[in-house]
Protein backbone atom coordinates (compact mmCIF):
# COMPACT_ATOMS: atom_id res chain seq x y z
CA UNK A 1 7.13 -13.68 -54.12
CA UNK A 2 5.82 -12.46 -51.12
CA UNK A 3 4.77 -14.63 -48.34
CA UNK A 4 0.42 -14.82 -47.39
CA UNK A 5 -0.70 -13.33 -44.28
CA UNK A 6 -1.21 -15.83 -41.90
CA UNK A 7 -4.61 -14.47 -40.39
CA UNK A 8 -5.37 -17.68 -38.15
CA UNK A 9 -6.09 -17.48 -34.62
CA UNK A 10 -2.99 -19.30 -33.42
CA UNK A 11 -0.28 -17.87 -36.04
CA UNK A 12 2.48 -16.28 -34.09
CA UNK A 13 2.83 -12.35 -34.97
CA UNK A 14 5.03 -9.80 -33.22
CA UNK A 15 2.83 -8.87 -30.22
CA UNK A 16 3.39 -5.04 -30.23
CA UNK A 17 5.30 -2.79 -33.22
CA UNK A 18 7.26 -0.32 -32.36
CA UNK A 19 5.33 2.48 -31.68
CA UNK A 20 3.14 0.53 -29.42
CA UNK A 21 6.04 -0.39 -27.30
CA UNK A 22 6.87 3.45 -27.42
CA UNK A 23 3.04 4.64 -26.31
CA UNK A 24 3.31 1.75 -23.91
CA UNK A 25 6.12 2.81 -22.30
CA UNK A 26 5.43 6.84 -22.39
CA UNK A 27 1.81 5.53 -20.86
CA UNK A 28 3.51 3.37 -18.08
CA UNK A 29 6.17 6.54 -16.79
CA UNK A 30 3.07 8.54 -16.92
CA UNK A 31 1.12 6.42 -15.26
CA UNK A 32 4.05 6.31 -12.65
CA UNK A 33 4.40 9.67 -12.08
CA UNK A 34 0.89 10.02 -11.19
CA UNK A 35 1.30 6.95 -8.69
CA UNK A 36 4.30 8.93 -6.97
CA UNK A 37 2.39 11.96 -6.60
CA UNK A 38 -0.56 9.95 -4.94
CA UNK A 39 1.90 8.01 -2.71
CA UNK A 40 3.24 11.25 -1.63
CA UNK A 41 -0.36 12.44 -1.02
CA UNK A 42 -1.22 9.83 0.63
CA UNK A 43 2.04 9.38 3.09
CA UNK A 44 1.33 13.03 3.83
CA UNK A 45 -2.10 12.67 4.71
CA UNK A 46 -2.02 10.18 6.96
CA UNK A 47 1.74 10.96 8.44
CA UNK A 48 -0.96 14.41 9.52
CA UNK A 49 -3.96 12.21 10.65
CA UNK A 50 -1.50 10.18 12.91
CA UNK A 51 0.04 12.89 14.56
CA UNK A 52 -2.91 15.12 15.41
CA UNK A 53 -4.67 11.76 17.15
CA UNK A 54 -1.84 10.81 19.43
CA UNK A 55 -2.13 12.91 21.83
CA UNK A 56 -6.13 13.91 21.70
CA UNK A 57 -6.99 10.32 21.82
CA UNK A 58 -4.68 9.11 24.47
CA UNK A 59 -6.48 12.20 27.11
CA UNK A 60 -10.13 10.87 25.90
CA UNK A 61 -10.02 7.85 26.48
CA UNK A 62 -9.16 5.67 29.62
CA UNK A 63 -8.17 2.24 28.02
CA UNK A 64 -5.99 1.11 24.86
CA UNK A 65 -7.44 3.37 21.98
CA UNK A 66 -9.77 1.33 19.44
CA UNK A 67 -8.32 0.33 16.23
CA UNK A 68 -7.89 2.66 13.33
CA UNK A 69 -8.77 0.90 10.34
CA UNK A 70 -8.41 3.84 7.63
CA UNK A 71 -4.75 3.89 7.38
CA UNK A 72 -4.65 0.27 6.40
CA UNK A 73 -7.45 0.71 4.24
CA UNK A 74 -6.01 3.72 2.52
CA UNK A 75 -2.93 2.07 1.80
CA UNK A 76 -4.46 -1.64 0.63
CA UNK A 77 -6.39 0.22 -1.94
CA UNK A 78 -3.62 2.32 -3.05
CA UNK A 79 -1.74 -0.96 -3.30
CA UNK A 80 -5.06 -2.75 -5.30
CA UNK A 81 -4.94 0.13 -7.66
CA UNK A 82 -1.07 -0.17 -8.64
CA UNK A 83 -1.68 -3.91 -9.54
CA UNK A 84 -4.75 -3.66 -10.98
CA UNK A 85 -2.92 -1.16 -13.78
CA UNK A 86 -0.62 -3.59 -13.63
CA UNK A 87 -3.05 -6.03 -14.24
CA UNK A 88 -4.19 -3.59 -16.97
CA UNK A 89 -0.76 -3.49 -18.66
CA UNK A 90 0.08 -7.26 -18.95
CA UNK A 91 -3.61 -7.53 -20.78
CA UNK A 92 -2.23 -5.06 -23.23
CA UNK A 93 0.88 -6.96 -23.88
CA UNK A 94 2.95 -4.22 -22.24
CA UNK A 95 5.14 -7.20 -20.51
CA UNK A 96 7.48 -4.53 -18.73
CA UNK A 97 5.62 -2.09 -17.93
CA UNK A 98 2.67 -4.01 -16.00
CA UNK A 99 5.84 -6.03 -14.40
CA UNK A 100 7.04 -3.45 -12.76
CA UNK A 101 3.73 -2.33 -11.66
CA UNK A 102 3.05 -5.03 -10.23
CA UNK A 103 6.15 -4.98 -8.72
CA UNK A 104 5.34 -2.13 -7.20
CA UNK A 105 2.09 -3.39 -6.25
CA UNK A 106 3.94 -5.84 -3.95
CA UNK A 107 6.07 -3.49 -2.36
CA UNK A 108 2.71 -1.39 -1.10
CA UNK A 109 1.12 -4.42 -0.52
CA UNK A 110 4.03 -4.91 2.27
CA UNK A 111 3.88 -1.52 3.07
CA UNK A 112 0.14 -1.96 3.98
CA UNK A 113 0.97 -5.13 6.27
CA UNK A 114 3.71 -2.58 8.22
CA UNK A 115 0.93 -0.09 8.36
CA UNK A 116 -1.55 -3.18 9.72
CA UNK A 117 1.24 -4.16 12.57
CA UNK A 118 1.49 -0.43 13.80
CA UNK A 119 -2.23 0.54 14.30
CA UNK A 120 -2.77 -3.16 15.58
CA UNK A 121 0.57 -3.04 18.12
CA UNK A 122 -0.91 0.90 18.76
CA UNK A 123 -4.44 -0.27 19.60
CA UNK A 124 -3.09 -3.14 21.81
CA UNK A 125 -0.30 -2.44 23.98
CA UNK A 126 1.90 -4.78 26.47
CA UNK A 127 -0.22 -5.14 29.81
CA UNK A 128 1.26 -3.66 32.81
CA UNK A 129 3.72 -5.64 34.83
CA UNK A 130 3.03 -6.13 38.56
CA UNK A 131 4.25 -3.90 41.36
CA UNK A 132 6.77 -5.58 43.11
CA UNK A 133 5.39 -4.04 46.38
CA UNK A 134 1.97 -4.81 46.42
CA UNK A 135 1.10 -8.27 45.33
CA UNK A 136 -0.87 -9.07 42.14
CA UNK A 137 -1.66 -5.07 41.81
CA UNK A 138 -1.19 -3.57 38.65
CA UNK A 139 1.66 -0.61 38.18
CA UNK A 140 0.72 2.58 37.08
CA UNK A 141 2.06 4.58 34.58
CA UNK A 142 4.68 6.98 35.15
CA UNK A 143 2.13 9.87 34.20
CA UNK A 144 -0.55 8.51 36.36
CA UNK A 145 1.14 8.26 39.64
């Protein structure tokens, strides 16, 4: 005899068949190899943007340069978009996949603290010592003397 469907709202069913754990899982290395390929993008473009502004800013400007808020940016959202397909996956009972995205997530969201610490340790460097010749006078550079 074979047993009723239990169609109630708190009956406990297999959460995904097989071939949605096989979409799921084609959907999430997709979905991977997409966020590689941005990453790479990404590290590219702004690996370029940092080197052509090291040395034009540092002739323009007299003082410690400003600070560069696009790289972080760039990076936190890149970081906000991995989790939030994470996010995406878990919702869809993909338990593994969104896991490891948001896994991932986590390791740019580190990544985009690191990039944080550079611009801000860029934008505000270690005041001069003192000259130990002159009294309470400020050393120049090497490049400035």
């Amino acid at each position: 005899m074979p047993r009723p469907s239990d169609d109630r709202p708190g009956s406990r069913q297999p959460a995904l068949a097989q071939g949605d754990a096989i979409a799921g899982g084609c959907m999430s290395l997709t979905l991977l190899l997409v966020e590689a390929v941005a990453g790479f993008v990404l590290a590219l473009t702004l690996g370029l943007r940092g080197w052509g502004r090291s040395a034009a800013d540092s002739k323009q400007h007299t003082g410690p340069p400003p600070m560069d808020w696009v790289p972080t940016l760039w990076v936190g959202a890149f970081a906000l978009a991995i989790a939030l397909a994470g996010v995406l996956f878990l919702r869809g009972g993909h338990l593994y996949a969104g896991s490891l995205h948001l896994l991932l997530g986590v390791i740019v969201l580190v990544f985009t603290l690191n990039v944080w610490h550079d611009e801000y340790a860029f934008s505000h460097p270690d005041p001069l010592p003192p000259c130990p010749t002159r009294a309470g006078v400020l050393c120049a550079p090497a490049d400035q003397r």
